[in-house]
PDB file of N, CA and C in Angstrom:
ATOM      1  N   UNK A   1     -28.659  79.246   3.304  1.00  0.00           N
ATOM      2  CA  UNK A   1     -27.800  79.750   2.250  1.00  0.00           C
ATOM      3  C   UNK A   1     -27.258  81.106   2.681  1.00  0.00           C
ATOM      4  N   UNK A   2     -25.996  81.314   2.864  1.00  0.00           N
ATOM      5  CA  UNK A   2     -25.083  82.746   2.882  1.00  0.00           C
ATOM      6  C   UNK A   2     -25.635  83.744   2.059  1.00  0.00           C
ATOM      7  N   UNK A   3     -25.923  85.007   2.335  1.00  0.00           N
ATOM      8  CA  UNK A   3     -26.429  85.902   1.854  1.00  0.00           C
ATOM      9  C   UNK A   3     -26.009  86.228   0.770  1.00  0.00           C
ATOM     10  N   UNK A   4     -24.238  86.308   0.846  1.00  0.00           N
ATOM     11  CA  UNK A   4     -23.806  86.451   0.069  1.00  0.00           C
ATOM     12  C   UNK A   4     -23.729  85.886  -1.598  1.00  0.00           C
ATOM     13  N   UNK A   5     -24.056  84.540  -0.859  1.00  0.00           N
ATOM     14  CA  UNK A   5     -24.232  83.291  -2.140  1.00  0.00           C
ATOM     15  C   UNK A   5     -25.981  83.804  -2.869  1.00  0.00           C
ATOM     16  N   UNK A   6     -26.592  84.171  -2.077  1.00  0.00           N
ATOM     17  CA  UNK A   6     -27.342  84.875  -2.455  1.00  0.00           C
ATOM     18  C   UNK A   6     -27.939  85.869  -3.681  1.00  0.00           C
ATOM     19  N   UNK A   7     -26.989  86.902  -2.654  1.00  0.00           N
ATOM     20  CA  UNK A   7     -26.677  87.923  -4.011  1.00  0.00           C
ATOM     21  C   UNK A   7     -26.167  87.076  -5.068  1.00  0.00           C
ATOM     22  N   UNK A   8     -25.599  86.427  -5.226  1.00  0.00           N
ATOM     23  CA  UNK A   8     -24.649  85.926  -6.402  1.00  0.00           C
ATOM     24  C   UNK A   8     -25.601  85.342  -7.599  1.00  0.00           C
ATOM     25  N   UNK A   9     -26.563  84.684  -6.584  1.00  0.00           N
ATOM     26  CA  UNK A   9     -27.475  83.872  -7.110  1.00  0.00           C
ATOM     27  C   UNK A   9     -28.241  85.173  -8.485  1.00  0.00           C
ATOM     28  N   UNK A  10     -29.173  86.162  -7.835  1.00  0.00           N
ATOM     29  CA  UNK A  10     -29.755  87.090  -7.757  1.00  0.00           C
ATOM     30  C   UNK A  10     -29.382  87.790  -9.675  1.00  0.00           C
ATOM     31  N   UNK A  11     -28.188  88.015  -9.257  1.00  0.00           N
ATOM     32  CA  UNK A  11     -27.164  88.347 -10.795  1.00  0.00           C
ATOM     33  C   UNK A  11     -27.103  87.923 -11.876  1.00  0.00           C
ATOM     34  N   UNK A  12     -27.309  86.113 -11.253  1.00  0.00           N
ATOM     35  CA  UNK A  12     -27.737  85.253 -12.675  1.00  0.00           C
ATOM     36  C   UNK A  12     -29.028  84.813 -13.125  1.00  0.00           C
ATOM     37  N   UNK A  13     -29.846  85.317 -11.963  1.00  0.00           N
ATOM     38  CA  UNK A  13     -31.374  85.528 -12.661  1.00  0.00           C
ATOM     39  C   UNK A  13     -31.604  86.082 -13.860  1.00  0.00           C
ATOM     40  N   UNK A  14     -32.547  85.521 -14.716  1.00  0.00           N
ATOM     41  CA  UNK A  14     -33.325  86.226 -15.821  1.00  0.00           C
ATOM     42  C   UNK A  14     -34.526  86.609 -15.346  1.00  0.00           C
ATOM     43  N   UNK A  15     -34.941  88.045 -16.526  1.00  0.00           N
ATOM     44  CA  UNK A  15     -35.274  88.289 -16.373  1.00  0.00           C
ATOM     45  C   UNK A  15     -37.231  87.919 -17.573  1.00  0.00           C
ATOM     46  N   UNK A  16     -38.300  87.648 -17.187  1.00  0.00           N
ATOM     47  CA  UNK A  16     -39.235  87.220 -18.304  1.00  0.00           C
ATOM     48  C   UNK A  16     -39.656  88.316 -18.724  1.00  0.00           C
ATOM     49  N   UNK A  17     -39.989  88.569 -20.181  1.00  0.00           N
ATOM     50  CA  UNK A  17     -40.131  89.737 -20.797  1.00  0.00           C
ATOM     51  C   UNK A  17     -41.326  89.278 -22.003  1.00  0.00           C
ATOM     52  N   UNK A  18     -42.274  89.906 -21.661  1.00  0.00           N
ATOM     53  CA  UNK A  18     -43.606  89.209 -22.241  1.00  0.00           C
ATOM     54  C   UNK A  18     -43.662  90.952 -23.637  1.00  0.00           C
ATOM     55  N   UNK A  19     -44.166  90.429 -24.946  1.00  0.00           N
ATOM     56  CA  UNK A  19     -44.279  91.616 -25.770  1.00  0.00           C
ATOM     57  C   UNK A  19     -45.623  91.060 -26.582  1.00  0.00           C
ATOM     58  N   UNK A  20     -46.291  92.017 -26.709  1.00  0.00           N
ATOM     59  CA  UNK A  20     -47.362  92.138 -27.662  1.00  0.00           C
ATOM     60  C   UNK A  20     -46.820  92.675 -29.170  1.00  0.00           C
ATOM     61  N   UNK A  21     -47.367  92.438 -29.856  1.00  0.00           N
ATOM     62  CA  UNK A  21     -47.963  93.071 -31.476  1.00  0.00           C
ATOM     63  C   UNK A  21     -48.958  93.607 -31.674  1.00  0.00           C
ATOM     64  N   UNK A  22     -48.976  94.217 -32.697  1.00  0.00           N
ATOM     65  CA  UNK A  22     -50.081  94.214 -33.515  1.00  0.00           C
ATOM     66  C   UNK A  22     -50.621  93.329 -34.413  1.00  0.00           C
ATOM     67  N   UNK A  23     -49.431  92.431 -35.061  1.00  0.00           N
ATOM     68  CA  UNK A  23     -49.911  91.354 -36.128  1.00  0.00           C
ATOM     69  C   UNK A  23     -48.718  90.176 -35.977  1.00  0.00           C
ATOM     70  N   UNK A  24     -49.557  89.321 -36.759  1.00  0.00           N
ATOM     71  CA  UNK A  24     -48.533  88.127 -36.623  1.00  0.00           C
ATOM     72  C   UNK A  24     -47.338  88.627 -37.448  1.00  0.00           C
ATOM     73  N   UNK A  25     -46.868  89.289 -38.260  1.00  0.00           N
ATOM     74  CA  UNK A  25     -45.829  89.136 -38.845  1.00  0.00           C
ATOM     75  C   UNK A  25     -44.884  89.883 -38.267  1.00  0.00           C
ATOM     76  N   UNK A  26     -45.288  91.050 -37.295  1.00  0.00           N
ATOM     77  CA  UNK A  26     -44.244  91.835 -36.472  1.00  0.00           C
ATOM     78  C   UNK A  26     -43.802  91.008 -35.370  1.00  0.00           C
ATOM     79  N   UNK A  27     -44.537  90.118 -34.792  1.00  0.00           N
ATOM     80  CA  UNK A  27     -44.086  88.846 -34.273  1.00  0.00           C
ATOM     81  C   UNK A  27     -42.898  88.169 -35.011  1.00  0.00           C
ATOM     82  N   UNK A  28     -43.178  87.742 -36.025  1.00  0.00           N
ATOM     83  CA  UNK A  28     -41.951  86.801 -37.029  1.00  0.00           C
ATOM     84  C   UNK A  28     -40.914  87.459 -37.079  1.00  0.00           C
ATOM     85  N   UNK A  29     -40.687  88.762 -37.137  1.00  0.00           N
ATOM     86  CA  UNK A  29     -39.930  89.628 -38.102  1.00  0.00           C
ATOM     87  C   UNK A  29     -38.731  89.646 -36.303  1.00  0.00           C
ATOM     88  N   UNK A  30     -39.660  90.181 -35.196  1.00  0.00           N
ATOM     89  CA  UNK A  30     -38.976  90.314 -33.963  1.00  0.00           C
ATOM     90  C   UNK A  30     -38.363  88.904 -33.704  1.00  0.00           C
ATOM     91  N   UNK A  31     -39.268  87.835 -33.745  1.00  0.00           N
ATOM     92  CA  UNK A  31     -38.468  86.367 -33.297  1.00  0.00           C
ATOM     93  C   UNK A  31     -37.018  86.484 -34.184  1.00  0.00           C
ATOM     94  N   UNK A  32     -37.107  86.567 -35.613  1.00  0.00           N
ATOM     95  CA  UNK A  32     -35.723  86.330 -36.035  1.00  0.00           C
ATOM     96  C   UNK A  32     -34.869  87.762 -35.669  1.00  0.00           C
ATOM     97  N   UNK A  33     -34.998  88.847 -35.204  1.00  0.00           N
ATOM     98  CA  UNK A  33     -33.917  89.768 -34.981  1.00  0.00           C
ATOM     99  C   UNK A  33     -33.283  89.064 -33.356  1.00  0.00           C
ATOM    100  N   UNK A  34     -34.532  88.542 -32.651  1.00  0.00           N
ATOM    101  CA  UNK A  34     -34.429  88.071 -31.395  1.00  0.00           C
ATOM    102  C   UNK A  34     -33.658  87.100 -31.406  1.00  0.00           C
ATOM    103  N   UNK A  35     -33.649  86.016 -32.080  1.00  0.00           N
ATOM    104  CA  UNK A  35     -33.079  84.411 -32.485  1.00  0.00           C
ATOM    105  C   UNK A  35     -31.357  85.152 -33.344  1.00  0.00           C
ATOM    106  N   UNK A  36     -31.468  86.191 -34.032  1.00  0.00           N
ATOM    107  CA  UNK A  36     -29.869  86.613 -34.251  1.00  0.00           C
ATOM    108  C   UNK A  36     -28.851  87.400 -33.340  1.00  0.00           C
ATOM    109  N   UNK A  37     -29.484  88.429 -32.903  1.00  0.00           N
ATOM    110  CA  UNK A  37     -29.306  89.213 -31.632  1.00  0.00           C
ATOM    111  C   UNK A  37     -29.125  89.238 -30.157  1.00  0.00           C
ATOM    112  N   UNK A  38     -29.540  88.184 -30.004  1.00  0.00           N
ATOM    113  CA  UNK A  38     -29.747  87.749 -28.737  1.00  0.00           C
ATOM    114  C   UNK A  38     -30.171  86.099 -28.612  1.00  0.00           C
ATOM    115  N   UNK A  39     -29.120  85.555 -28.851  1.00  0.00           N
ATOM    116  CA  UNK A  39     -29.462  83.921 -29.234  1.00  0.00           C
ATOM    117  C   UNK A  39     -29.270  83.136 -27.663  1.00  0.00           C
ATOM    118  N   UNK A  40     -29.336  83.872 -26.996  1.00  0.00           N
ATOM    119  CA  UNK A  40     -28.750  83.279 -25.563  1.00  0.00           C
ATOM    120  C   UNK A  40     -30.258  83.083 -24.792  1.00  0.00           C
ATOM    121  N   UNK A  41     -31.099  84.011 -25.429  1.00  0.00           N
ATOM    122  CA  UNK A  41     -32.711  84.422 -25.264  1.00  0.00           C
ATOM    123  C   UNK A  41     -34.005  82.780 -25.413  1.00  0.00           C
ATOM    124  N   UNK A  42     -34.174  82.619 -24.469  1.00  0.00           N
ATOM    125  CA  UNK A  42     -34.895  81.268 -24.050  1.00  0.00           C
ATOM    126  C   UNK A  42     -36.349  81.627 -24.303  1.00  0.00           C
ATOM    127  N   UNK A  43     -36.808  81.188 -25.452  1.00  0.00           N
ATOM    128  CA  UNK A  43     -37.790  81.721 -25.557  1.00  0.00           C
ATOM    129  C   UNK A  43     -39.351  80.350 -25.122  1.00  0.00           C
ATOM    130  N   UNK A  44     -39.953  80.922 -24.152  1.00  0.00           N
ATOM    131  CA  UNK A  44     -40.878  80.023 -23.680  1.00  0.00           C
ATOM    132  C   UNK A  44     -42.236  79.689 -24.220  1.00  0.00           C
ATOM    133  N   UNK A  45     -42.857  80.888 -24.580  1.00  0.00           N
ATOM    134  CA  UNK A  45     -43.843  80.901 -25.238  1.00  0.00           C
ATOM    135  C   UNK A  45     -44.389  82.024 -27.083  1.00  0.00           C
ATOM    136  N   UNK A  46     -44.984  81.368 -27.406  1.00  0.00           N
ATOM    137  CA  UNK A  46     -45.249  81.678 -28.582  1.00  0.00           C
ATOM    138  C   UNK A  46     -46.621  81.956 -29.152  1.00  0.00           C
ATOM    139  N   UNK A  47     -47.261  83.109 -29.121  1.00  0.00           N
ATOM    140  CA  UNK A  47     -48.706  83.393 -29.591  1.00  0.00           C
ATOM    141  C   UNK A  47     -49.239  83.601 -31.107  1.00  0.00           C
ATOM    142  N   UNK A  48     -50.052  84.007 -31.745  1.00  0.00           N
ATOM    143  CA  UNK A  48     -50.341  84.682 -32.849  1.00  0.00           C
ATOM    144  C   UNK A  48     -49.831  85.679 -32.633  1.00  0.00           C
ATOM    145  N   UNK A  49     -49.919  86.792 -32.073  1.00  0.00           N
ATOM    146  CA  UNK A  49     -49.070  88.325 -31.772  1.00  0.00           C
ATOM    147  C   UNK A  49     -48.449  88.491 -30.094  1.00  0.00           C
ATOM    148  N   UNK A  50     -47.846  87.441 -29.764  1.00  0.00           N
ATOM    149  CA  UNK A  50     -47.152  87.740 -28.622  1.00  0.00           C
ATOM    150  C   UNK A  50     -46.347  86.835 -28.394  1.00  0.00           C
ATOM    151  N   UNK A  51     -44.981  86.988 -27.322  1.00  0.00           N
ATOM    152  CA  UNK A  51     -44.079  86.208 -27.660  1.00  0.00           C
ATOM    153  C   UNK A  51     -43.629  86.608 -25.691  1.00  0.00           C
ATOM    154  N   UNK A  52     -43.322  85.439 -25.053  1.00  0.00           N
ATOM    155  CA  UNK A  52     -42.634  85.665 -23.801  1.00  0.00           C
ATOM    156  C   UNK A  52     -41.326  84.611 -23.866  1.00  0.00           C
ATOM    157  N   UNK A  53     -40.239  85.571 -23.329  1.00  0.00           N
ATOM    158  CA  UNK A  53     -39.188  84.763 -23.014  1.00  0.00           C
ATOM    159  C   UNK A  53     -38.219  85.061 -22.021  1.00  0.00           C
ATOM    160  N   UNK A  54     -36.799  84.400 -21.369  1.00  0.00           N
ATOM    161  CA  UNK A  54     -36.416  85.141 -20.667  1.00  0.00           C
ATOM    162  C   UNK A  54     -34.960  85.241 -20.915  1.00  0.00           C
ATOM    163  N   UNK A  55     -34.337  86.370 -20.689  1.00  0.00           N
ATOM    164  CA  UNK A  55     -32.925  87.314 -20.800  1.00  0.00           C
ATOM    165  C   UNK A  55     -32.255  87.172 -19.732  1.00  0.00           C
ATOM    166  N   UNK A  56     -30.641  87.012 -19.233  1.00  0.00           N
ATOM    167  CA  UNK A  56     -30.306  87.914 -18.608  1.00  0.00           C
ATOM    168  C   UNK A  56     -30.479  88.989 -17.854  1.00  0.00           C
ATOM    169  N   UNK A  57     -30.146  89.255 -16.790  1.00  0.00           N
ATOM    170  CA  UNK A  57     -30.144  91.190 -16.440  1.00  0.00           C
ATOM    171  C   UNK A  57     -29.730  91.897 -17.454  1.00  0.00           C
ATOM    172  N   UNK A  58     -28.306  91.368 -17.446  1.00  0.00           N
ATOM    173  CA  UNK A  58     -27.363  92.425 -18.864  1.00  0.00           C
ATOM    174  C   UNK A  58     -28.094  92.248 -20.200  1.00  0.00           C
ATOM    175  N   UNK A  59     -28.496  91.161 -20.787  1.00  0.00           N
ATOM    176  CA  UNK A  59     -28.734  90.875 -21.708  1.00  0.00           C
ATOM    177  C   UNK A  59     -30.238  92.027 -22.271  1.00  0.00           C
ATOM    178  N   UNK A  60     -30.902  91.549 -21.082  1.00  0.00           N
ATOM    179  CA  UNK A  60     -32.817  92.253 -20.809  1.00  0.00           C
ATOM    180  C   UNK A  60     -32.420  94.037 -21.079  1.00  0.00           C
ATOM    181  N   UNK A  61     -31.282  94.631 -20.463  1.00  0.00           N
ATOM    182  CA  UNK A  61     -31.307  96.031 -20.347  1.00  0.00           C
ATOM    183  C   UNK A  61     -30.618  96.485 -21.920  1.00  0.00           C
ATOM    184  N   UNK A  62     -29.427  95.038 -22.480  1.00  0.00           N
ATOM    185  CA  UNK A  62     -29.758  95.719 -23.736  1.00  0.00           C
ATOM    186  C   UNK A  62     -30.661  95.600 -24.678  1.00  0.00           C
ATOM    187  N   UNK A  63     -31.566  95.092 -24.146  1.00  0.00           N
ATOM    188  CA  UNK A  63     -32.557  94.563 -25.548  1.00  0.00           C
ATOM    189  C   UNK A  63     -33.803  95.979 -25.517  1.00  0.00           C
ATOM    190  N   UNK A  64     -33.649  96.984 -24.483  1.00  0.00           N
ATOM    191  CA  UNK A  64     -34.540  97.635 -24.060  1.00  0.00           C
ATOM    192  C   UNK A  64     -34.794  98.898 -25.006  1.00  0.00           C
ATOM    193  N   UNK A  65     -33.812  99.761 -25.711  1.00  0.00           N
ATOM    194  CA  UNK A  65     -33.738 100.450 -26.320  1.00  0.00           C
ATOM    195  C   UNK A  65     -34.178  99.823 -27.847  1.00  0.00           C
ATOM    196  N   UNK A  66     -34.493  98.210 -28.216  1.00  0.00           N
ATOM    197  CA  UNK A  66     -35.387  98.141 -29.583  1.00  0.00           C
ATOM    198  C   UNK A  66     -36.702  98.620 -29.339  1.00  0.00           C
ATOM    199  N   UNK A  67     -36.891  98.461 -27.987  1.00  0.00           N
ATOM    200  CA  UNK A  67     -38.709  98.126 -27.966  1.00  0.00           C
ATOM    201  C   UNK A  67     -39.154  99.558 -28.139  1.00  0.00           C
ATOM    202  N   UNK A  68     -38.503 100.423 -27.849  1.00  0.00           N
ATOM    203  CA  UNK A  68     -38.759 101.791 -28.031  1.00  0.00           C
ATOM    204  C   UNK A  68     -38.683 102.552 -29.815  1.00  0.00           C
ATOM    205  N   UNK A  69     -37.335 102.140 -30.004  1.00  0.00           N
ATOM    206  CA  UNK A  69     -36.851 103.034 -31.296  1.00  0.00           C
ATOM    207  C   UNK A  69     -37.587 102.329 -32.681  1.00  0.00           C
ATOM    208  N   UNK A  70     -37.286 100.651 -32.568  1.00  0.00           N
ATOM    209  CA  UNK A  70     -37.147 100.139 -33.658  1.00  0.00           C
ATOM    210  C   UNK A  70     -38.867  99.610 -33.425  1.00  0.00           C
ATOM    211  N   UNK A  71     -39.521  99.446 -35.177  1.00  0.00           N
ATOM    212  CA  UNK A  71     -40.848  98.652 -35.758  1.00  0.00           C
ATOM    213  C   UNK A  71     -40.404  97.408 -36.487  1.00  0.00           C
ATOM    214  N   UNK A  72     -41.834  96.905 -36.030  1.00  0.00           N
ATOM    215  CA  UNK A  72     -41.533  95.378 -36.430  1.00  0.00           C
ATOM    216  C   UNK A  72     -42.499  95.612 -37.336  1.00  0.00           C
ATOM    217  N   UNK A  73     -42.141  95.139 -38.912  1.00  0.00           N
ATOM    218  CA  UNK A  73     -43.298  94.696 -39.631  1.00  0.00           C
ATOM    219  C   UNK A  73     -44.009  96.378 -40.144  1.00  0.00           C
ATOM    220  N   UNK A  74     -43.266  97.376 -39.386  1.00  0.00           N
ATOM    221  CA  UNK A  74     -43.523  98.746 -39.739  1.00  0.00           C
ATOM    222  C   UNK A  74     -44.278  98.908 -38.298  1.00  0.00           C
ATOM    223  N   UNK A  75     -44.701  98.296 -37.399  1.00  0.00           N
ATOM    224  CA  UNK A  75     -45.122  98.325 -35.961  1.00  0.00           C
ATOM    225  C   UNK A  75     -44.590  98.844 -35.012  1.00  0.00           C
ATOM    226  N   UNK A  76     -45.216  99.159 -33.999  1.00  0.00           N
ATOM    227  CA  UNK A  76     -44.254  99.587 -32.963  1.00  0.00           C
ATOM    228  C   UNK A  76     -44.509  97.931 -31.579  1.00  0.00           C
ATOM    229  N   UNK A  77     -44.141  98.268 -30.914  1.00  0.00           N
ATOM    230  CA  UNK A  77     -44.549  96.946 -29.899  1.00  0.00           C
ATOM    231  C   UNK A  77     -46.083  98.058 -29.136  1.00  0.00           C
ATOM    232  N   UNK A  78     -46.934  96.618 -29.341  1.00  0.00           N
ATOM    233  CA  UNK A  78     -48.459  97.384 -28.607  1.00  0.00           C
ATOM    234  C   UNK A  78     -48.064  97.527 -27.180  1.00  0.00           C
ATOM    235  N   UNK A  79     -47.422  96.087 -26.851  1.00  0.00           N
ATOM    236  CA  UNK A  79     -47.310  96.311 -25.231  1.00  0.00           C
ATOM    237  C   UNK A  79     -46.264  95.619 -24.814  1.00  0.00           C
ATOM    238  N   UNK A  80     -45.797  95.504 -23.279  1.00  0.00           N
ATOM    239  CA  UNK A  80     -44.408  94.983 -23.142  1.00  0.00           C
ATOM    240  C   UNK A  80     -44.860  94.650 -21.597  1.00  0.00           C
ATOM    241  N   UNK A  81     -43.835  93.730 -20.708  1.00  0.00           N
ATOM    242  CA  UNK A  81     -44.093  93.238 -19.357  1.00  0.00           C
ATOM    243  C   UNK A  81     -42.567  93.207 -18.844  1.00  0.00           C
ATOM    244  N   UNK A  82     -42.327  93.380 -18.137  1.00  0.00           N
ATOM    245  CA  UNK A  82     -40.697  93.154 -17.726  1.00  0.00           C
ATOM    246  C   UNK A  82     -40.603  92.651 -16.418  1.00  0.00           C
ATOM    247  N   UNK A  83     -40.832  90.971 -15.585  1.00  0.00           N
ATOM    248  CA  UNK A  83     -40.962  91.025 -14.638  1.00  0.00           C
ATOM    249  C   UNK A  83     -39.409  90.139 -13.998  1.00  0.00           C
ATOM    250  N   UNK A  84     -39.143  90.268 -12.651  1.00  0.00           N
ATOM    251  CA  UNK A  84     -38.278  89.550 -12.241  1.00  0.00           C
ATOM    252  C   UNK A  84     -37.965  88.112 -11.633  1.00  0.00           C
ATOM    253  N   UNK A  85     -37.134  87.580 -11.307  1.00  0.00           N
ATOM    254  CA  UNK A  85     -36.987  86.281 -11.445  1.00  0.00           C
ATOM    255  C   UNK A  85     -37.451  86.120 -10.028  1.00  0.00           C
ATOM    256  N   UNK A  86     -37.992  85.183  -9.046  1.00  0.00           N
ATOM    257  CA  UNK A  86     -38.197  85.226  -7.930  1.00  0.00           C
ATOM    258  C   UNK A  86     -37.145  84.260  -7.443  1.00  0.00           C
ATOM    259  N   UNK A  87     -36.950  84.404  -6.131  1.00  0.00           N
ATOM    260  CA  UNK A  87     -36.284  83.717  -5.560  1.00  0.00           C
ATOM    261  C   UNK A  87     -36.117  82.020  -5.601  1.00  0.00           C
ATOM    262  N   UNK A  88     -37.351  81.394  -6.001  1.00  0.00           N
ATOM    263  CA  UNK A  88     -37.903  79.918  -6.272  1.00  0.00           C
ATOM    264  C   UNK A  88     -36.613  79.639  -7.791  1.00  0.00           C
ATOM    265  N   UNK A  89     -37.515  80.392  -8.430  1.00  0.00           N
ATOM    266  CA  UNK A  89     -37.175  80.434  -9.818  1.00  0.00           C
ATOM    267  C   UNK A  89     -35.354  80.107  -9.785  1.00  0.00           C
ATOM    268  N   UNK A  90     -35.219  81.400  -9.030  1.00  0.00           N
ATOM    269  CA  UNK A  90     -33.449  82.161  -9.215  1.00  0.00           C
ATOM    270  C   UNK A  90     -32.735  80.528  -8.594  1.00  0.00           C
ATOM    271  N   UNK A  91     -33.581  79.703  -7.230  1.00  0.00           N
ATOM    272  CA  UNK A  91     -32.596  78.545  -7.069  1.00  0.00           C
ATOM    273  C   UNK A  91     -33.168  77.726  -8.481  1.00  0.00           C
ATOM    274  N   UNK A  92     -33.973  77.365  -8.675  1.00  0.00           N
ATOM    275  CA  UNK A  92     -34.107  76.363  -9.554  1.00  0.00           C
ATOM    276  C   UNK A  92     -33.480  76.649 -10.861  1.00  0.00           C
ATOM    277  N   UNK A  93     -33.350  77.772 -11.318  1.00  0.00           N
ATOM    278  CA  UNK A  93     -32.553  77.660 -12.352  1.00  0.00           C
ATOM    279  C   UNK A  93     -30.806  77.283 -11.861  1.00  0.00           C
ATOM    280  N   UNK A  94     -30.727  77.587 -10.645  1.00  0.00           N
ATOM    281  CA  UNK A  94     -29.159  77.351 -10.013  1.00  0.00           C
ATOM    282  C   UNK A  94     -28.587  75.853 -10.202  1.00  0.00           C
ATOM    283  N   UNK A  95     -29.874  75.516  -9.464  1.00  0.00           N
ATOM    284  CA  UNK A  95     -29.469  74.182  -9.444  1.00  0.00           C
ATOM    285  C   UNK A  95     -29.858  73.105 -10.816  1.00  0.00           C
ATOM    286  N   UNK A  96     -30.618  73.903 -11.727  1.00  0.00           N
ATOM    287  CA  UNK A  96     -31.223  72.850 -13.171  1.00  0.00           C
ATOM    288  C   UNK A  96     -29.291  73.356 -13.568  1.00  0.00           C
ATOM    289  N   UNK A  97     -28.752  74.250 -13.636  1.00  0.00           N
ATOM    290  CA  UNK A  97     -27.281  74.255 -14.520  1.00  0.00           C
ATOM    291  C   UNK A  97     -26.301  73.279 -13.544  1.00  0.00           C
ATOM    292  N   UNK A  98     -26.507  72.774 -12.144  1.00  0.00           N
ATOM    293  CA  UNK A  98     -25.468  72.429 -11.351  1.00  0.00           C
ATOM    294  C   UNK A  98     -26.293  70.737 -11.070  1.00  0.00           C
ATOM    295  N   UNK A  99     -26.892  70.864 -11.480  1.00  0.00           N
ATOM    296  CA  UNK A  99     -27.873  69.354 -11.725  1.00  0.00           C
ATOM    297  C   UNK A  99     -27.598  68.813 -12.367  1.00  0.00           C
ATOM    298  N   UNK A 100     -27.707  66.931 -12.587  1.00  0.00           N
ATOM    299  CA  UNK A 100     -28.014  66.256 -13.949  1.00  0.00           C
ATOM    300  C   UNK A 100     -29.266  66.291 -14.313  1.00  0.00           C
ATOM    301  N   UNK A 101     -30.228  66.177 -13.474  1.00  0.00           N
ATOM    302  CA  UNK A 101     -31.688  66.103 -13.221  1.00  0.00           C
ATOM    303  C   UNK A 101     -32.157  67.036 -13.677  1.00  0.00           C
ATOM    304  N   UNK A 102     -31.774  68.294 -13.916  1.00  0.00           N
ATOM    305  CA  UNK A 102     -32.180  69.475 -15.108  1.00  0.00           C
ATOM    306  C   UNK A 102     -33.342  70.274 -13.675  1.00  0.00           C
ATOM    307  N   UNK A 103     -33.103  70.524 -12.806  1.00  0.00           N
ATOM    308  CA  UNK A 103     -33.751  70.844 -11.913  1.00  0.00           C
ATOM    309  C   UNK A 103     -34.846  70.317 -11.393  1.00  0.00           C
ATOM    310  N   UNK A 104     -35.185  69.600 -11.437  1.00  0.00           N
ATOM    311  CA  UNK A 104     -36.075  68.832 -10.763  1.00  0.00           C
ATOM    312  C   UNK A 104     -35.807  68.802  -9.536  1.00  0.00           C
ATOM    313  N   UNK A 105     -36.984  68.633  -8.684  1.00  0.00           N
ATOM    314  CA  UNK A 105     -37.202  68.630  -7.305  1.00  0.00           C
ATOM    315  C   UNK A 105     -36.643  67.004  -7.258  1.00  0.00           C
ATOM    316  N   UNK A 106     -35.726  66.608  -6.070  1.00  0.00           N
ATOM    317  CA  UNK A 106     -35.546  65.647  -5.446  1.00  0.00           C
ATOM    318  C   UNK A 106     -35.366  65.137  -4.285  1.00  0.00           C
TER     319      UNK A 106
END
């Protein structure tokens, strides 16, 4: 693969963004600002007080300034993870959108 195609790839990575609570309801309260705000937001997993999903680059850097300012439920976020897409990931999501097969190995 061209480096270049590469980079390209790289850009349309998401990014997974894992958040803690304090309680289940600052959970609820974040899923629906998350589910209005950012509906593009793939959300993978779902805890009693934690929630992982994944963003955009652009999307991930604006979502960054809630986790700081804004409370959920009157909460603040206990904890947060911000990791990047790896290279595996970055083709397989390439090819699950340029696939019928939804990415699957073939």
């Amino acid at each position: 693969v061209d480096v270049s195609n590469i980079q390209e790839l790289k850009k349309k990575s998401l990014k997974r963004i894992e958040l803690d609570f304090e309680n289940n309801k600052s959970l609820i309260e974040f899923n629906n600002f998350l589910s209005s705000d950012f509906p593009d937001a793939i959300v993978k997993q779902k805890y009693q007080k934690k929630i992982e999903f994944l963003l955009s680059y652009t999307q991930s850097r604006n979502i960054l300034p809630y986790f700081s300012k804004n409370k959920w439920a009157g909460m603040p976020i206990a904890d947060f993870n911000i990791t990047h897409s790896t290279l595996d990931n970055i083709f397989l999501e390439y090819y699950k959108d340029s696939n019928s097969k939804g990415g699957e190995a073939v």
